[in-house]
PDB file of N, CA and C in Angstrom:
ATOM      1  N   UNK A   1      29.834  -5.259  -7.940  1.00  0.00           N
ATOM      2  CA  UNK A   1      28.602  -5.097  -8.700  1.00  0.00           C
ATOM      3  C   UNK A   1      28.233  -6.412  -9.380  1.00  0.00           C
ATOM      4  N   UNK A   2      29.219  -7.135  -9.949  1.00  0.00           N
ATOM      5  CA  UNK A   2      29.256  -8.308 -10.551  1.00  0.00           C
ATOM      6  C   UNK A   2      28.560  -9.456  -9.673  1.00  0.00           C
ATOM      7  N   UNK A   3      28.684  -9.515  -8.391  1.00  0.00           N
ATOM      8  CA  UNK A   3      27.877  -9.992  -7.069  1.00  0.00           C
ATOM      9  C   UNK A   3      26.184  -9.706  -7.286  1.00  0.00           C
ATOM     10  N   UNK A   4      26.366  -8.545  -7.156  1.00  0.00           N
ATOM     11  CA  UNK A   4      24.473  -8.245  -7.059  1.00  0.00           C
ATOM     12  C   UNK A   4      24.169  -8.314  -8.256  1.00  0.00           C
ATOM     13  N   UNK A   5      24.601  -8.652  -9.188  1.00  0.00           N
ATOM     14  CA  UNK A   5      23.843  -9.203 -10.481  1.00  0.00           C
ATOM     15  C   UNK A   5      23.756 -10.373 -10.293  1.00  0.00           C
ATOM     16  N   UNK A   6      24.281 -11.091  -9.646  1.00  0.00           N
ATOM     17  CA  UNK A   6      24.256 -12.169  -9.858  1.00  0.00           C
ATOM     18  C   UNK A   6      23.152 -12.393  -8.804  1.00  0.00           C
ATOM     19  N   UNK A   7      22.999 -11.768  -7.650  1.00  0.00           N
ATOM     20  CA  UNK A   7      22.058 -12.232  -6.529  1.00  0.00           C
ATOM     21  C   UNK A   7      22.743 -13.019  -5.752  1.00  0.00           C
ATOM     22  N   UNK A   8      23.864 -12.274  -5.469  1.00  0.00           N
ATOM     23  CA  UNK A   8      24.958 -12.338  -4.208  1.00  0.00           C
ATOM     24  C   UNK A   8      25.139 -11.767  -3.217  1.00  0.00           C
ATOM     25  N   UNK A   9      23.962 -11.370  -2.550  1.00  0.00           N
ATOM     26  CA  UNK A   9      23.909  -9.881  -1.884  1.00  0.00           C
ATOM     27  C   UNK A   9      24.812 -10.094  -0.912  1.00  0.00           C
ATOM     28  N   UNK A  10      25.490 -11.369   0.000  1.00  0.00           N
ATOM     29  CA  UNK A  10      26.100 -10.991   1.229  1.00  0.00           C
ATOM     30  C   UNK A  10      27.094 -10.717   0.589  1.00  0.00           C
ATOM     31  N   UNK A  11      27.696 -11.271  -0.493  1.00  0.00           N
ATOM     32  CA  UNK A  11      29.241 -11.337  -1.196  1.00  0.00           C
ATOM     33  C   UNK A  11      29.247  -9.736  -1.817  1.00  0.00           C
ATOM     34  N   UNK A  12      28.137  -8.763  -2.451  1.00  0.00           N
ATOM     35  CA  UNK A  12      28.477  -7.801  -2.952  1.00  0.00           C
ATOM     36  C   UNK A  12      28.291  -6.422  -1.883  1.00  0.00           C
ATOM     37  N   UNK A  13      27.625  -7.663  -1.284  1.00  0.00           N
ATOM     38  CA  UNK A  13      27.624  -5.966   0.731  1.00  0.00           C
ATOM     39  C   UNK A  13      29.203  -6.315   1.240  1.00  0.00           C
ATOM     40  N   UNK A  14      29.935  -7.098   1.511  1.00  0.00           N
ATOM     41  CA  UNK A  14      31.402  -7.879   1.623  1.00  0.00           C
ATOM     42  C   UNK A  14      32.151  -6.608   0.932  1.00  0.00           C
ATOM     43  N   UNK A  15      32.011  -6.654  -0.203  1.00  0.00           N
ATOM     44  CA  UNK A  15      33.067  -6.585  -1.265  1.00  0.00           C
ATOM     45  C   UNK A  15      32.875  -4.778  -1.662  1.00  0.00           C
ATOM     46  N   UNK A  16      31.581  -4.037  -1.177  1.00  0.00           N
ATOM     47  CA  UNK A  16      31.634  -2.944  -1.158  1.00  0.00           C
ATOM     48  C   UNK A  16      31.942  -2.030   0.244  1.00  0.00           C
ATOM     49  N   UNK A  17      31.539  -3.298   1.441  1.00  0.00           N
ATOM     50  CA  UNK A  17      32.279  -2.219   2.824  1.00  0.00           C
ATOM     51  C   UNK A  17      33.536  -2.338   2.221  1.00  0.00           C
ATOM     52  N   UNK A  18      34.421  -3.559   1.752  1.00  0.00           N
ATOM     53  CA  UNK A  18      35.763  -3.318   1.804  1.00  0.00           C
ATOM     54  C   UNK A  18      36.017  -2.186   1.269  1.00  0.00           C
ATOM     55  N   UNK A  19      35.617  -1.768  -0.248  1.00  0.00           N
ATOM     56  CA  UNK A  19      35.841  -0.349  -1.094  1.00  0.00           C
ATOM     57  C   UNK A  19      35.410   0.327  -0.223  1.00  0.00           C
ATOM     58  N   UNK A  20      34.258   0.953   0.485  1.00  0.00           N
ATOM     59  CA  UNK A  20      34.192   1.836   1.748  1.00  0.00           C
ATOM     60  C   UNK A  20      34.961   1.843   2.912  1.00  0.00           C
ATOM     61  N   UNK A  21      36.057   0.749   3.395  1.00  0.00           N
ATOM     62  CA  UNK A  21      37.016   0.849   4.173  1.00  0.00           C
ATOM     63  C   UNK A  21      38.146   1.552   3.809  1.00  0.00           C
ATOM     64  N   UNK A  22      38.491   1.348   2.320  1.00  0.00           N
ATOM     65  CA  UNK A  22      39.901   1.589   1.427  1.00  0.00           C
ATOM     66  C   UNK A  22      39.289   3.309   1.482  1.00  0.00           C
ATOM     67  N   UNK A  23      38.145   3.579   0.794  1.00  0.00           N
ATOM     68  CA  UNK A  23      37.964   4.739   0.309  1.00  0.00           C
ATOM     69  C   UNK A  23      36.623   5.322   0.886  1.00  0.00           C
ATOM     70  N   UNK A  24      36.347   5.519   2.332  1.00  0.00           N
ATOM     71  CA  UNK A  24      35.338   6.249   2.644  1.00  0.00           C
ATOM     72  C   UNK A  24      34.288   7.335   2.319  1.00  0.00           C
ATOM     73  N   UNK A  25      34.991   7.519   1.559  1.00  0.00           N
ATOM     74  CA  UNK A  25      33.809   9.040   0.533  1.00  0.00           C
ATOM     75  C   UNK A  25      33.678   8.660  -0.940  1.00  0.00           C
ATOM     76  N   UNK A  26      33.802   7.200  -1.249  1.00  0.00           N
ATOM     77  CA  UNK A  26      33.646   7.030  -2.220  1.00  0.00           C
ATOM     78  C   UNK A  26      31.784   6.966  -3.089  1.00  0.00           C
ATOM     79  N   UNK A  27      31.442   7.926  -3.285  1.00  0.00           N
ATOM     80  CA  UNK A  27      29.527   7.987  -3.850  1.00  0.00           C
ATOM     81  C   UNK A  27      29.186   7.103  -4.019  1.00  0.00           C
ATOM     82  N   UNK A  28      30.113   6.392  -5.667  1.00  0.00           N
ATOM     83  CA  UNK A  28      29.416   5.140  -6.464  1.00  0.00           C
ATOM     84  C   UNK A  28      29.255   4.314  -5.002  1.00  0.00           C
ATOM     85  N   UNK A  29      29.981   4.060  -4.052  1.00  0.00           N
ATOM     86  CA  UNK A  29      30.255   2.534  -3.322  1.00  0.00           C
ATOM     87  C   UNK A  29      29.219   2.923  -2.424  1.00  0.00           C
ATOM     88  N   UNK A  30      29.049   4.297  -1.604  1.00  0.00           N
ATOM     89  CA  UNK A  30      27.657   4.094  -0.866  1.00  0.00           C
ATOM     90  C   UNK A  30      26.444   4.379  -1.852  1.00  0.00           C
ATOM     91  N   UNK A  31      26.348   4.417  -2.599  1.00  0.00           N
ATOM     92  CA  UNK A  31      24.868   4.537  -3.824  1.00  0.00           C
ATOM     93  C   UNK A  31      24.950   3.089  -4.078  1.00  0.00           C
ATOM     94  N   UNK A  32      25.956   1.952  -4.545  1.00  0.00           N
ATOM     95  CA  UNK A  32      25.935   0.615  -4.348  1.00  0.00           C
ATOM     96  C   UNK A  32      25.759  -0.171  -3.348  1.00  0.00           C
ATOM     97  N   UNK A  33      26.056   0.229  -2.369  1.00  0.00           N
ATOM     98  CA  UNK A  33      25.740  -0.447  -0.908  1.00  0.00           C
ATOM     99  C   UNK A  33      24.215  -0.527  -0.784  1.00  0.00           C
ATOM    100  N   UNK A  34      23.914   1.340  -0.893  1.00  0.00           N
ATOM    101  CA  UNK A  34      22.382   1.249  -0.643  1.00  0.00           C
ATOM    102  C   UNK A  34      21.963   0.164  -1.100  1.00  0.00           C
ATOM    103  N   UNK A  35      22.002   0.030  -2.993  1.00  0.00           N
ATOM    104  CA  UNK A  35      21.144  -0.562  -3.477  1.00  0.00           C
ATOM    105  C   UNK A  35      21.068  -1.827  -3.014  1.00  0.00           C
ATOM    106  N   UNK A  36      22.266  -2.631  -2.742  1.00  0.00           N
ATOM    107  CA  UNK A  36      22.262  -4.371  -2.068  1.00  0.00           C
ATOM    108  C   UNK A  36      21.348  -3.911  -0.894  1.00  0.00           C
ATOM    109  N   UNK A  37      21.685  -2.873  -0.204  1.00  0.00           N
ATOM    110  CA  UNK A  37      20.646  -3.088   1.362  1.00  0.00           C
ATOM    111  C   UNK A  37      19.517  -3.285   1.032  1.00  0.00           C
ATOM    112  N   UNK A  38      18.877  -2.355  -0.251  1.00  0.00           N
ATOM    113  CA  UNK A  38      17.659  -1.965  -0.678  1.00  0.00           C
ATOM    114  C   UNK A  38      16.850  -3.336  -0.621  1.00  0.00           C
ATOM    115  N   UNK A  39      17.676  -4.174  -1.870  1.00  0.00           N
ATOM    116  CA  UNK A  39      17.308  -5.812  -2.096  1.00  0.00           C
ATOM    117  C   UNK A  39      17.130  -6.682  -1.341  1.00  0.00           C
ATOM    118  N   UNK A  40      18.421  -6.384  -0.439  1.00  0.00           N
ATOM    119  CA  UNK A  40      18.032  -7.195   1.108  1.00  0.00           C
ATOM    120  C   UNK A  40      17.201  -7.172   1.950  1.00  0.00           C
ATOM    121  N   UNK A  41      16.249  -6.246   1.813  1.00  0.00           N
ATOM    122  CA  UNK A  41      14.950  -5.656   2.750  1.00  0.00           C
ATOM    123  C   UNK A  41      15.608  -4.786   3.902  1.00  0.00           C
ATOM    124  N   UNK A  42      16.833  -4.358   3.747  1.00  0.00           N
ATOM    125  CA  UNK A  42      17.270  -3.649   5.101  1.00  0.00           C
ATOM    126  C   UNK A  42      17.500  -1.893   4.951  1.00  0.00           C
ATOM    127  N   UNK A  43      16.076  -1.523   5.190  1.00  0.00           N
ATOM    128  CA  UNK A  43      15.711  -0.159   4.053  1.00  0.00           C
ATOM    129  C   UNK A  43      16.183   0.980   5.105  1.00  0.00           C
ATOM    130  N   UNK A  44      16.552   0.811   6.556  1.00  0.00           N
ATOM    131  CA  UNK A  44      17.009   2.044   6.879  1.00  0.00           C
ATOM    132  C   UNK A  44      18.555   2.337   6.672  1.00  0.00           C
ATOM    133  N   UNK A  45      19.481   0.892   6.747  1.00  0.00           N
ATOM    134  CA  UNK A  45      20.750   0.756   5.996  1.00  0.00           C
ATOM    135  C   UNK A  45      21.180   1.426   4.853  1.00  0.00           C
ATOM    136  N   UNK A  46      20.054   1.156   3.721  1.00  0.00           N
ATOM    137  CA  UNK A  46      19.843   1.453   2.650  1.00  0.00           C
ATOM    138  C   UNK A  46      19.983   3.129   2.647  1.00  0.00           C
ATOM    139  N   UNK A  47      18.914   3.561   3.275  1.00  0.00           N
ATOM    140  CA  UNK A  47      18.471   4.745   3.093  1.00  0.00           C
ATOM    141  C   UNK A  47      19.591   6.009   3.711  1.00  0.00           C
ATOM    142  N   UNK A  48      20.616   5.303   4.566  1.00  0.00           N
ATOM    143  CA  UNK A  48      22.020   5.712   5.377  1.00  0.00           C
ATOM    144  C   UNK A  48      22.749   6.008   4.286  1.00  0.00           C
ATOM    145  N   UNK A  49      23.363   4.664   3.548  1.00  0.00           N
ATOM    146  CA  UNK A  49      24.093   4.894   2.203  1.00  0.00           C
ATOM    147  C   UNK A  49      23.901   5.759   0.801  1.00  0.00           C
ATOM    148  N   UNK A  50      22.806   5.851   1.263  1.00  0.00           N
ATOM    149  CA  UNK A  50      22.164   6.146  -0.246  1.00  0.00           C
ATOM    150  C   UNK A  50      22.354   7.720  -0.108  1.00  0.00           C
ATOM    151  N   UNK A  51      21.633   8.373   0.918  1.00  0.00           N
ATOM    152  CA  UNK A  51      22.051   9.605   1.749  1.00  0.00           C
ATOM    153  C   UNK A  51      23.775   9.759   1.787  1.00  0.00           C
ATOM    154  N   UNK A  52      24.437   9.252   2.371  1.00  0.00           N
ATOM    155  CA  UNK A  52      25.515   9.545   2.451  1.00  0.00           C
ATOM    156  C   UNK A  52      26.293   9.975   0.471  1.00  0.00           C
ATOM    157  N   UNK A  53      26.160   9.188  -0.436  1.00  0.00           N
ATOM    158  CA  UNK A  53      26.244   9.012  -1.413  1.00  0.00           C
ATOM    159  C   UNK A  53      25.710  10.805  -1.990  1.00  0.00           C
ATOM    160  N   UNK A  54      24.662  11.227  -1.337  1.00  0.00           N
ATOM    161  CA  UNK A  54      24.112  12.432  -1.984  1.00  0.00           C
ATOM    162  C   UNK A  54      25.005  13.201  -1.029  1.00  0.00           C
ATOM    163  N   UNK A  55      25.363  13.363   0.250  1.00  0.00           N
ATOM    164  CA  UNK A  55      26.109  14.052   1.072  1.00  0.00           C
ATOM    165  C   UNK A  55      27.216  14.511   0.165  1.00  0.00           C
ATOM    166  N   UNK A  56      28.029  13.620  -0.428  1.00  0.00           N
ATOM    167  CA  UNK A  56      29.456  13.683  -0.824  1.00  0.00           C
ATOM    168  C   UNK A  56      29.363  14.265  -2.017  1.00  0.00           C
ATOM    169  N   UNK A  57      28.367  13.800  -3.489  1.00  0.00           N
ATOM    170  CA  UNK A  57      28.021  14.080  -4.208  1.00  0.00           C
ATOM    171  C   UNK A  57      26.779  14.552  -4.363  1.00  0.00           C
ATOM    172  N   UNK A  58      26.257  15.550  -4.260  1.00  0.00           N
ATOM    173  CA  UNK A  58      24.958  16.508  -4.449  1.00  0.00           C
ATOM    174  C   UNK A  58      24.980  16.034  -5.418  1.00  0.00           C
ATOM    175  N   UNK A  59      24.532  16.314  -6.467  1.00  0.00           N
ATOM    176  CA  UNK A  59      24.655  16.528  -7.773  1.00  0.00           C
ATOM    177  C   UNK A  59      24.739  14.984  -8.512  1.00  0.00           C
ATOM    178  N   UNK A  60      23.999  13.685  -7.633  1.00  0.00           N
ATOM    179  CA  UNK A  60      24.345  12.664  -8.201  1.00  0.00           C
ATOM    180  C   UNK A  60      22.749  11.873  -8.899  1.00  0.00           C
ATOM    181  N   UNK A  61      22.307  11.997 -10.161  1.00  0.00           N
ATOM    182  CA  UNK A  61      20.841  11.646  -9.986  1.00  0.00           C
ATOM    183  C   UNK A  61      20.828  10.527 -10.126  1.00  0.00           C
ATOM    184  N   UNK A  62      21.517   9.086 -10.234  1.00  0.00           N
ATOM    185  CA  UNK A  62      21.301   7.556  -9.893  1.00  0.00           C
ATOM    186  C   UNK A  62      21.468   7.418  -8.447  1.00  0.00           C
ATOM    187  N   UNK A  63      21.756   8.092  -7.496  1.00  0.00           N
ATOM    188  CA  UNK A  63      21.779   7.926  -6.026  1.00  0.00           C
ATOM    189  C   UNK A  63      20.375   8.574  -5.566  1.00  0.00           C
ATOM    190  N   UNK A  64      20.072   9.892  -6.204  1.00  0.00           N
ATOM    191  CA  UNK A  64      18.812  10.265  -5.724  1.00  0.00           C
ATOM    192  C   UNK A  64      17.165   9.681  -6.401  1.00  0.00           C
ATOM    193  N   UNK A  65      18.052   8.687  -7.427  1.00  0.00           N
ATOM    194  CA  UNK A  65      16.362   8.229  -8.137  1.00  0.00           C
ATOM    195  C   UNK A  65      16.622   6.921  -6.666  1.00  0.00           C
ATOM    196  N   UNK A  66      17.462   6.307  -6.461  1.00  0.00           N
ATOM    197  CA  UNK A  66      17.293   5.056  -5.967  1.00  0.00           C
ATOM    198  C   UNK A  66      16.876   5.497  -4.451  1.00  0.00           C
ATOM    199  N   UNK A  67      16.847   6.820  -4.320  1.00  0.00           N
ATOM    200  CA  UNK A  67      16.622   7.084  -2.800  1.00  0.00           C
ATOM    201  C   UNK A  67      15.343   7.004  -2.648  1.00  0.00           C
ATOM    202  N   UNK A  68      14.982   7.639  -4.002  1.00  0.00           N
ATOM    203  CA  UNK A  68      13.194   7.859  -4.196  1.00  0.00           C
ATOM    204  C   UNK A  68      12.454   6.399  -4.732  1.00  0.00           C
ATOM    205  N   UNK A  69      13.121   5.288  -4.938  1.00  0.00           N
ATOM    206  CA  UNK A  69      12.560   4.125  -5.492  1.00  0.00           C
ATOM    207  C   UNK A  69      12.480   3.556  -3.922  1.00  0.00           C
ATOM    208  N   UNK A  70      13.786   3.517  -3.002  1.00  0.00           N
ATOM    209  CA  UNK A  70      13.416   3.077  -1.428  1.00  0.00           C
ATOM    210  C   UNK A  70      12.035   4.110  -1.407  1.00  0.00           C
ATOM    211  N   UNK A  71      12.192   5.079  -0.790  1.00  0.00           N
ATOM    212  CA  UNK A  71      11.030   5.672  -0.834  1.00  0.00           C
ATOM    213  C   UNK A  71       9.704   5.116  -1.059  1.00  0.00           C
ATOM    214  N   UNK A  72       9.134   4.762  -1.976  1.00  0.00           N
ATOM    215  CA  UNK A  72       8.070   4.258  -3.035  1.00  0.00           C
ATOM    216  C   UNK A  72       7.958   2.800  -2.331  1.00  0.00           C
ATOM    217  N   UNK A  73       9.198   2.008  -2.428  1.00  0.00           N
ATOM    218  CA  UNK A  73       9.087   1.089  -1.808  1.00  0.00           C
ATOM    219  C   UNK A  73       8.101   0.991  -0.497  1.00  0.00           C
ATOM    220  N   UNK A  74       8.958   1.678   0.436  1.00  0.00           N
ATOM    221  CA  UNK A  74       7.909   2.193   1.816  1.00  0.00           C
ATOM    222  C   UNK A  74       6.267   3.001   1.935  1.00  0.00           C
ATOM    223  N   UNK A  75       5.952   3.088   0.641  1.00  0.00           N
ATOM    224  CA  UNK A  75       4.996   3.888   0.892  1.00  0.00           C
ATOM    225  C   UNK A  75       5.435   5.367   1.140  1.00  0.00           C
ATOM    226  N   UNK A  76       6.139   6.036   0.904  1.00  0.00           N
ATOM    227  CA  UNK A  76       6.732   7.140   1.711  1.00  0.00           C
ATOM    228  C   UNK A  76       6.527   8.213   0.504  1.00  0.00           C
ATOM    229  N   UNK A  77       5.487   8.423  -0.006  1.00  0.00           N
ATOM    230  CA  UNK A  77       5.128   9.196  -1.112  1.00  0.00           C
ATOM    231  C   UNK A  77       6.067  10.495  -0.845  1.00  0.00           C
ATOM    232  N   UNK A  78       5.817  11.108   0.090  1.00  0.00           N
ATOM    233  CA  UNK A  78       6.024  13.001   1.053  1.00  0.00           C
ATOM    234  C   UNK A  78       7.479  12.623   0.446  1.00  0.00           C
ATOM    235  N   UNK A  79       8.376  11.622   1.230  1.00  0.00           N
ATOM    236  CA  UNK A  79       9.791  11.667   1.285  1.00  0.00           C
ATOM    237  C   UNK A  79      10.019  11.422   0.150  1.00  0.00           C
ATOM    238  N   UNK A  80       9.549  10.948  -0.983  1.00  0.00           N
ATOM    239  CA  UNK A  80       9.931  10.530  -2.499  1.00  0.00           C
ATOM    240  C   UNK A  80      10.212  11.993  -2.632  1.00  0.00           C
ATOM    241  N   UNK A  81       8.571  12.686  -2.917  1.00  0.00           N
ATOM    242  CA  UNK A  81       8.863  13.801  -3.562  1.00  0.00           C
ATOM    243  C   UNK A  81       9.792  14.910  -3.169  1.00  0.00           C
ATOM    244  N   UNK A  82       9.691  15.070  -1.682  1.00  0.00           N
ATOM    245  CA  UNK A  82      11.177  15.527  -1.253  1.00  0.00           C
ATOM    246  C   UNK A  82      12.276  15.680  -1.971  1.00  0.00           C
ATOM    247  N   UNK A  83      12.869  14.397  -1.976  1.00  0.00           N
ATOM    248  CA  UNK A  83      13.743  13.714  -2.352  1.00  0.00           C
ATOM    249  C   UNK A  83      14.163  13.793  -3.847  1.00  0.00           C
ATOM    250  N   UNK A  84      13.240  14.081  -4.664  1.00  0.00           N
ATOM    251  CA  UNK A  84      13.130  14.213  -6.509  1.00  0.00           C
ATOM    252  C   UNK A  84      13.571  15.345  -6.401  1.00  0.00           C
ATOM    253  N   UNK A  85      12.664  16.215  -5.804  1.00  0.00           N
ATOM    254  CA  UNK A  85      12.313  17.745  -5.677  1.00  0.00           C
ATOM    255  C   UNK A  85      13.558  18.021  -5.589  1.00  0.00           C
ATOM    256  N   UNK A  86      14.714  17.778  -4.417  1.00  0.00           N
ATOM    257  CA  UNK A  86      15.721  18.239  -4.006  1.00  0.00           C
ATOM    258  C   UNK A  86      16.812  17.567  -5.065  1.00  0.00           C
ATOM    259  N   UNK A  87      16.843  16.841  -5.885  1.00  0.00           N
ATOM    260  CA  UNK A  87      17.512  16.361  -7.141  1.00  0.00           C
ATOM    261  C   UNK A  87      17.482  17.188  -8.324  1.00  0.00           C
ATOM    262  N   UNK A  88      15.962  17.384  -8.388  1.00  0.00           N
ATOM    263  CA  UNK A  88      15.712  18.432  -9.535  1.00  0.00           C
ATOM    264  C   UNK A  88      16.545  19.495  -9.031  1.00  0.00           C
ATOM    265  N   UNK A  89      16.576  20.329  -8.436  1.00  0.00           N
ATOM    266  CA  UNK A  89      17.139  21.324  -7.826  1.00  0.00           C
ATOM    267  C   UNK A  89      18.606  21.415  -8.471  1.00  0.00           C
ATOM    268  N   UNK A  90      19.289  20.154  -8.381  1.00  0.00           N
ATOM    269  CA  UNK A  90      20.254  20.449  -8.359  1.00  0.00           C
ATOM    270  C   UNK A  90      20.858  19.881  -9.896  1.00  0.00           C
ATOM    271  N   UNK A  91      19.915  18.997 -10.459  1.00  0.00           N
ATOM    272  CA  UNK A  91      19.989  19.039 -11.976  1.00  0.00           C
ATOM    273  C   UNK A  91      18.871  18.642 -12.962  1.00  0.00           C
ATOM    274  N   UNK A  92      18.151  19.828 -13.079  1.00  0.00           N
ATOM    275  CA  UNK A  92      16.847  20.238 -13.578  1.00  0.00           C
ATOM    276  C   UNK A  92      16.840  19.626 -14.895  1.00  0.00           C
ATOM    277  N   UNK A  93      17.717  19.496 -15.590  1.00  0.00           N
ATOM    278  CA  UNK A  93      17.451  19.237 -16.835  1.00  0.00           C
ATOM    279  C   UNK A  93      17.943  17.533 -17.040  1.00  0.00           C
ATOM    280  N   UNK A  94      17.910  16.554 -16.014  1.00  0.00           N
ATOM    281  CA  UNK A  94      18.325  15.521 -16.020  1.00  0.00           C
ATOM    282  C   UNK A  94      16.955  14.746 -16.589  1.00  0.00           C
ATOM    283  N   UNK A  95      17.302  13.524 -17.419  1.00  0.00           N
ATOM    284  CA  UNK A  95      15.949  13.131 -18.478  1.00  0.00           C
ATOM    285  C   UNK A  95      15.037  12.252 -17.306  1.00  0.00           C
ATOM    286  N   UNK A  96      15.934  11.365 -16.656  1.00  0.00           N
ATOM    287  CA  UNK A  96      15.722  10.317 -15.509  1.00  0.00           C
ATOM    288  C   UNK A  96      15.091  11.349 -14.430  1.00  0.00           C
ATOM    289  N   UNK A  97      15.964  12.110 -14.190  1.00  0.00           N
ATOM    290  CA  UNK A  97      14.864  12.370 -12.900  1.00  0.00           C
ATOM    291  C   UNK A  97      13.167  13.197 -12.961  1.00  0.00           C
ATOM    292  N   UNK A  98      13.238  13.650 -14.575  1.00  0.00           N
ATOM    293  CA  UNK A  98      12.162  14.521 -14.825  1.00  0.00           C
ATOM    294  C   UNK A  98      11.423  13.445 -15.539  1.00  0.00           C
ATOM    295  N   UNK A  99      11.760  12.426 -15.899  1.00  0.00           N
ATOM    296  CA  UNK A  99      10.717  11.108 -16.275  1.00  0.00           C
ATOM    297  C   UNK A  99      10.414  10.484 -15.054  1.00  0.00           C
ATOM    298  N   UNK A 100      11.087  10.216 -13.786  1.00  0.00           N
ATOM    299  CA  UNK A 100      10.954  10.043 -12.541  1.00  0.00           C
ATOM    300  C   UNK A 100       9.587  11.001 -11.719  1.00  0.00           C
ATOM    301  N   UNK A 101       9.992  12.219 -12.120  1.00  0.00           N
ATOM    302  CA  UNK A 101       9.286  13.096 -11.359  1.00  0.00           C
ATOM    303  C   UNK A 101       7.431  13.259 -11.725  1.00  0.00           C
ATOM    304  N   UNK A 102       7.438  13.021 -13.752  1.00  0.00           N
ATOM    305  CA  UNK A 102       6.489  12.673 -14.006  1.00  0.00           C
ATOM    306  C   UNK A 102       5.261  11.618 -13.689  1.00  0.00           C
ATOM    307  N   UNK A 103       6.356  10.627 -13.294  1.00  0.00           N
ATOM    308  CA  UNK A 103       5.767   9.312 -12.915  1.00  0.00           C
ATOM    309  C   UNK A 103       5.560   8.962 -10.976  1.00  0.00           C
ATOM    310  N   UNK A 104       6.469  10.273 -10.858  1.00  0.00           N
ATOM    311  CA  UNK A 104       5.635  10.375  -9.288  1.00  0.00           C
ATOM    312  C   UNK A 104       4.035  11.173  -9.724  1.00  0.00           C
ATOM    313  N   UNK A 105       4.109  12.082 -10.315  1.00  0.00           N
ATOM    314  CA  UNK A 105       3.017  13.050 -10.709  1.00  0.00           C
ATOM    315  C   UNK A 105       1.710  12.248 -10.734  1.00  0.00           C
ATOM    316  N   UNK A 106       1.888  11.362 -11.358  1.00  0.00           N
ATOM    317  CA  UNK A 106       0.314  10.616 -11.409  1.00  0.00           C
ATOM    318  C   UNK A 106       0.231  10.000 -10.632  1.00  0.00           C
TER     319      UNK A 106
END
C-alpha cells in the first residue's frame, strides 16, 4: 500500500500478486490490486479483483464503493447502480455507501 501512495504502481501490483500468491482469498489484497489496476488505466483487471474481493467477502463496502467509482469512471452509470444497490443489500445502514448512493442519485 505504501507503493501506491507513493505512485509506485508496478512496485505495489509486484508486491500485492505476491500477497495473492501466499494467500489467494485474501479481500483486502484483491480490493488493493483492483485499486492499482484502477490507477493504471487497466479497468477490466481492475474490475476482476475488485469482484473477486466481493466474491470472498460480500459484505465488504470499500471493495464495493471502489467497484462503483471504476464504474463511474467508465461511464457505466446501470453497472454503478447495480453494484451500490447490491452493497446496500447487504449493509444498508453503511454511512459511505448511502452517501455514495445519494450522490449517484443526482
Amino acid at each position: 500500500m505504501a507503493h501506491h501512495l507513493a505512485g509506485r504502481l508496478a512496485a505495489a501490483e509486484a508486491a500485492l500478486r505476491e500477497a495473492l500468491r501466499l494467500r489467494p482469498d485474501h479481500p483486502l489484497a484483491h480490493n488493493s490490486l483492483g485499486v492499482v489496476l484502477m490507477d493504471d488505466g487497466r479497468a477490466a483487471d481492475a474490475e476482476t479483483h475488485l469482484r473477486r474481493a466481493l466474491e470472498i467477502l460480500p459484505a465488504y463496502p470499500t471493495a464495493a464503493l471502489n467497484l462503483v467509482a471504476l464504474y463511474e469512471q467508465q461511464g457505466l452509470r446501470a453497472e454503478a447502480r447495480q453494484a451500490l444497490d447490491a452493497a446496500l443489500r447487504l449493509s444498508p445502514a453503511d454511512p459511505a455507501l448511502l452517501e455514495q448512493s445519494a450522490a449517484l442519485g443526482r
